[in-house]
C-alpha atoms as a PDB file:
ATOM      1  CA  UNK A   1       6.369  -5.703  13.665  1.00  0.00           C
ATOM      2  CA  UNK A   2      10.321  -5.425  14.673  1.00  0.00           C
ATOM      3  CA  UNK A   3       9.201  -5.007  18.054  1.00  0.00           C
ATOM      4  CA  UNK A   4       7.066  -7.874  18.475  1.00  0.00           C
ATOM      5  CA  UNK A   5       9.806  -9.909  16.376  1.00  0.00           C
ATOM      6  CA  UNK A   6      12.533  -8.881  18.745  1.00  0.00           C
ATOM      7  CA  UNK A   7      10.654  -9.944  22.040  1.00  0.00           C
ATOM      8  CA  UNK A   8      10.283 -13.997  21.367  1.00  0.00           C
ATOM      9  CA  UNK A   9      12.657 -14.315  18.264  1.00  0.00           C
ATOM     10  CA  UNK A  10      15.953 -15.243  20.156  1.00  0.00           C
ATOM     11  CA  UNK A  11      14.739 -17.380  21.867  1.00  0.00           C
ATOM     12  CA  UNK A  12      12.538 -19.021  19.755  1.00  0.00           C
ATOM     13  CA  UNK A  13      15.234 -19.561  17.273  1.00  0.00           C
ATOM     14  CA  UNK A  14      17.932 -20.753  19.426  1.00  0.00           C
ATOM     15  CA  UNK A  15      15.800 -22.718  21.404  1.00  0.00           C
ATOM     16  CA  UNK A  16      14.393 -24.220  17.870  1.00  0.00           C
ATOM     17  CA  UNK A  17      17.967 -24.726  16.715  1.00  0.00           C
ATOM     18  CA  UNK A  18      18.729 -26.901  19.536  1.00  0.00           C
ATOM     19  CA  UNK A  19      16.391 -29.353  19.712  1.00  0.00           C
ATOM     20  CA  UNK A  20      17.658 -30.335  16.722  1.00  0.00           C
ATOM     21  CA  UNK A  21      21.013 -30.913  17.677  1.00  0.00           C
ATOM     22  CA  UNK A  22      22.806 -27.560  16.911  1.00  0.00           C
ATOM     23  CA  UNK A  23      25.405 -26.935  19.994  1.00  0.00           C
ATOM     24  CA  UNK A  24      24.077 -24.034  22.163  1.00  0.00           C
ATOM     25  CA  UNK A  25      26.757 -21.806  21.244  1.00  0.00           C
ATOM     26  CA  UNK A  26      26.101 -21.615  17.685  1.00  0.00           C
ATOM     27  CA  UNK A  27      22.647 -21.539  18.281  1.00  0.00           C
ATOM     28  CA  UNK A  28      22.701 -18.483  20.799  1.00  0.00           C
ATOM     29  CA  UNK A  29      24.688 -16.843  18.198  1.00  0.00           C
ATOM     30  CA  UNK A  30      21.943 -17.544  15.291  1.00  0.00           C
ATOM     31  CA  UNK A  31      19.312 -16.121  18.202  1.00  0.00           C
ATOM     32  CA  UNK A  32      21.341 -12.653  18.290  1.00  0.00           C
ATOM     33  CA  UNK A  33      20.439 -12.397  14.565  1.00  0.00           C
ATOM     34  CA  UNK A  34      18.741  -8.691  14.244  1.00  0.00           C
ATOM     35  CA  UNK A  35      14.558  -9.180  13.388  1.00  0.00           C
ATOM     36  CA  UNK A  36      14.697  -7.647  10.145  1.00  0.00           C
ATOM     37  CA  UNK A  37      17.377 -10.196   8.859  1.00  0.00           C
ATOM     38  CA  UNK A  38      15.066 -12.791   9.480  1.00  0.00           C
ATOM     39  CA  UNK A  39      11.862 -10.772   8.254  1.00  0.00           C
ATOM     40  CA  UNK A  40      13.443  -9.776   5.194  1.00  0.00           C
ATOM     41  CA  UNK A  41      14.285 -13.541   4.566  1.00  0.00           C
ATOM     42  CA  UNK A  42      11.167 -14.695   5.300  1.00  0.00           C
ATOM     43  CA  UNK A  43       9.648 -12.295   3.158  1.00  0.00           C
ATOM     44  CA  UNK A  44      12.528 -13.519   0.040  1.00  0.00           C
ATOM     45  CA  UNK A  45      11.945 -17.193   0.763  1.00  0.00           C
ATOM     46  CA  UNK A  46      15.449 -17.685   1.623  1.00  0.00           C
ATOM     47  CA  UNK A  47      16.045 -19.704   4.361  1.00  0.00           C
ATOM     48  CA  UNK A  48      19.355 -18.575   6.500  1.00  0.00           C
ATOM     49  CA  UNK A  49      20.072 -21.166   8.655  1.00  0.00           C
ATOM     50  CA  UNK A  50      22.888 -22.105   7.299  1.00  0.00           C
ATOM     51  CA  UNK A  51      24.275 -18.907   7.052  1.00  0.00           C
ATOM     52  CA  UNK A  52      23.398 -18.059  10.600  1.00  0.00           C
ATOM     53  CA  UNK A  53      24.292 -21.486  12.015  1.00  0.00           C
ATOM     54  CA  UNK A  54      27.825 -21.785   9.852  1.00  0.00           C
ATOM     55  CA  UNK A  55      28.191 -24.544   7.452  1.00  0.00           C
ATOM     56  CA  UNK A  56      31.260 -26.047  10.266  1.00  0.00           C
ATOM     57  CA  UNK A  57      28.345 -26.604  12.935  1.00  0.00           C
ATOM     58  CA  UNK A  58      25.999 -27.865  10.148  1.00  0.00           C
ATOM     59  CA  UNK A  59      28.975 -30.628   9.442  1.00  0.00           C
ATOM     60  CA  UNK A  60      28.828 -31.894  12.547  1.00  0.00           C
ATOM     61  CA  UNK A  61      24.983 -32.985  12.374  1.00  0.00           C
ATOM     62  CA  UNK A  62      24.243 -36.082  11.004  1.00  0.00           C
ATOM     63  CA  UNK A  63      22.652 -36.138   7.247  1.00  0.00           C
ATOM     64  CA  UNK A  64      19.018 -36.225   7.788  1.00  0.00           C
ATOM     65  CA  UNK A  65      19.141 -33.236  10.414  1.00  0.00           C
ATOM     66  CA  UNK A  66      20.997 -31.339   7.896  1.00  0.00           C
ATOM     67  CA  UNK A  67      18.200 -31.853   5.427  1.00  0.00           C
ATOM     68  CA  UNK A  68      15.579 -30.792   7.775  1.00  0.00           C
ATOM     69  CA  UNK A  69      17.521 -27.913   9.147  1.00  0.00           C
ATOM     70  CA  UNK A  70      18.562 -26.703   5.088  1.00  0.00           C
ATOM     71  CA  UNK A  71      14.960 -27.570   3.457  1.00  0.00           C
ATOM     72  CA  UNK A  72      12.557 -25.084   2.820  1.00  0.00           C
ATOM     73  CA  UNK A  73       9.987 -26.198   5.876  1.00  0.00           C
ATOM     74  CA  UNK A  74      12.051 -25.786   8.882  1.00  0.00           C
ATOM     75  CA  UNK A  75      12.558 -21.752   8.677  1.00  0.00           C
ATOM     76  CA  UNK A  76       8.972 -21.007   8.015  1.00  0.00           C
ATOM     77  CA  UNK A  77       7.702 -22.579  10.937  1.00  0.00           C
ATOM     78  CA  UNK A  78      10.564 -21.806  13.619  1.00  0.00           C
ATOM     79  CA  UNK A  79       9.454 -18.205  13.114  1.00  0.00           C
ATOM     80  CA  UNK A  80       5.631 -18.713  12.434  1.00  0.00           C
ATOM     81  CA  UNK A  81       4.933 -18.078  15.980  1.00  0.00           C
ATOM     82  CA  UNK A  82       7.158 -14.615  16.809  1.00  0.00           C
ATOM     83  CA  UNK A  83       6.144 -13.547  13.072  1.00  0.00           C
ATOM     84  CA  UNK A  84       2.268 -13.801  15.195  1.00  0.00           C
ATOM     85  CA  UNK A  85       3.612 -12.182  17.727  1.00  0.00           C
ATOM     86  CA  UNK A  86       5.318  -9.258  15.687  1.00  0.00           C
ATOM     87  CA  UNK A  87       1.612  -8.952  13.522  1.00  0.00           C
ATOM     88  CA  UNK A  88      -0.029  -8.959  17.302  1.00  0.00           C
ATOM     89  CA  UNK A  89       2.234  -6.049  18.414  1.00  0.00           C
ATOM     90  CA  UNK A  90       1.799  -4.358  15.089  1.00  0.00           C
ATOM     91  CA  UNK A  91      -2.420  -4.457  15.310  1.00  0.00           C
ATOM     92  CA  UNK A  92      -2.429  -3.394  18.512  1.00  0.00           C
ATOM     93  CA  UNK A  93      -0.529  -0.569  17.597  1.00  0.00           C
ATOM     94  CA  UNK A  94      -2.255   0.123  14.509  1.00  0.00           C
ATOM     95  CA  UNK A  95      -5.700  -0.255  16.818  1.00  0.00           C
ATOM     96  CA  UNK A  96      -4.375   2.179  19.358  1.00  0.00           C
ATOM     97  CA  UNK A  97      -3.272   5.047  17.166  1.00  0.00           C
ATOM     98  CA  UNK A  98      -6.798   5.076  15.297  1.00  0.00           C
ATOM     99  CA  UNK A  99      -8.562   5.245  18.917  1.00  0.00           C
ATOM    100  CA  UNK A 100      -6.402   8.002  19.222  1.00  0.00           C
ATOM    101  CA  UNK A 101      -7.327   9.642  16.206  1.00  0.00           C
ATOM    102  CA  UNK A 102     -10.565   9.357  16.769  1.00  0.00           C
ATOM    103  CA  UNK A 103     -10.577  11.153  20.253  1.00  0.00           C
ATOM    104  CA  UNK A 104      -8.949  14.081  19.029  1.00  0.00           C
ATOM    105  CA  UNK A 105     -11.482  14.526  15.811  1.00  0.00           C
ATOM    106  CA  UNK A 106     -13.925  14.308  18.348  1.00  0.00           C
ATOM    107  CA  UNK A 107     -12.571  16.553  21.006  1.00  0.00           C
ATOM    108  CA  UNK A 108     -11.782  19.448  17.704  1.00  0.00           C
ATOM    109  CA  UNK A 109     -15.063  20.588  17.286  1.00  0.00           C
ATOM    110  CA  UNK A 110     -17.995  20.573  14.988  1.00  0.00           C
ATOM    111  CA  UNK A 111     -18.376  20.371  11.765  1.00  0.00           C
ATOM    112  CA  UNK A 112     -16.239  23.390   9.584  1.00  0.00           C
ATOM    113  CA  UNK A 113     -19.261  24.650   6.830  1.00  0.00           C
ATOM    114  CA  UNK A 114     -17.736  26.404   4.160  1.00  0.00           C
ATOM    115  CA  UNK A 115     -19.307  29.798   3.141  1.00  0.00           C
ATOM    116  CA  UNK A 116     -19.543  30.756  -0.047  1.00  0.00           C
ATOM    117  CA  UNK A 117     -18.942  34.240  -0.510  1.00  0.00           C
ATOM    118  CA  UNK A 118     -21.710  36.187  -2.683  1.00  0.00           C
ATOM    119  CA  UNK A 119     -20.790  36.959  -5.959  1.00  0.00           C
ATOM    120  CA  UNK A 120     -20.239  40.774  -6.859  1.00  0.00           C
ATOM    121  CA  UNK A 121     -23.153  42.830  -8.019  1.00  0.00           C
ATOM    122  CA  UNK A 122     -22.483  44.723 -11.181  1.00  0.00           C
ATOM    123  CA  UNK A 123     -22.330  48.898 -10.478  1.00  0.00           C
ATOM    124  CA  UNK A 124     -26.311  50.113 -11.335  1.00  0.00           C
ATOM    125  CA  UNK A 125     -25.810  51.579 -14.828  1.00  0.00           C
ATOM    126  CA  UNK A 126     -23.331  48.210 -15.989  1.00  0.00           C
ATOM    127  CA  UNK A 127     -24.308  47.001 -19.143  1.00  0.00           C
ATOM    128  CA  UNK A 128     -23.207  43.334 -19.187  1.00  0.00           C
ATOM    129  CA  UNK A 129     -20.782  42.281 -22.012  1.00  0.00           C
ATOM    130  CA  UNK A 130     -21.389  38.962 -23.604  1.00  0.00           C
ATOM    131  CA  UNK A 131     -18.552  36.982 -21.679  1.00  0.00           C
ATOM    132  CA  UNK A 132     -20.021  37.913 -18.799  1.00  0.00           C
ATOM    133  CA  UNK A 133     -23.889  36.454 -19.328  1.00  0.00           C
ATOM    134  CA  UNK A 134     -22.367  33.043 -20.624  1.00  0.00           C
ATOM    135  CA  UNK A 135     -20.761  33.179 -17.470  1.00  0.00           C
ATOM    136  CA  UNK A 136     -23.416  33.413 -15.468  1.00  0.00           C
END
């Protein structure tokens, strides 16, 4: 998932960030955010931009970008598509190591039957106690 995050993230956030008016420096520094920042505040519902953007940059924007950039929309769907890409990398993965499990059970051999060993015969002469016939 970090993987997948890490390949389109930056640029999808600072690229995101931008287009809404954010100056390119404080928007390459929100991109350099580490991927499990932004998954674990995706996962809280928090939504960092202000925090990763600085509440000085976020000053110079007019009112309604603020609003857009602050509200609880915004964050969700800037990462929507390298949160895809992350669950893409993830599957694949996932998909992989299960083919590869499956080729070594098959390349390991039959099927392992257990055999029971027989159960000791009583010496000829043995009188069974009582125990031992509600045992049996």
């Amino acid at each position: 998932m970090i993987v997948g995050l890490a390949s389109s993230l930056p640029g999808t956030l600072s690229s995101g960030l931008e287009a809404h008016g954010v100056s390119a420096a404080a928007a390459q520094h929100a991109g350099h955010t580490p991927p499990i920042s932004v998954l674990f505040a995706a996962f809280l519902g928090y939504n960092p931009i202000q925090h990763l953007v600085g509440a000085s940059a976020l000053a110079g924007l007019p009112a309604h970008t603020q609003a857009v950039l602050s509200g609880s929309s915004f964050f969700p769907h800037l990462i929507s598509a390298p949160f895809r890409d992350g669950l893409h990398t993830a599957f694949t993965f996932a998909i992989i190591a299960c083919l590869v499990a499956a080729a070594a059970s098959l390349l390991r051999g039959g099927r392992y039957h257990h055999a029971e060993e027989p159960a000791p015969r009583p010496a000829p002469g043995h009188i069974p106690k009582l125990e031992e016939q509600h045992a049996r």
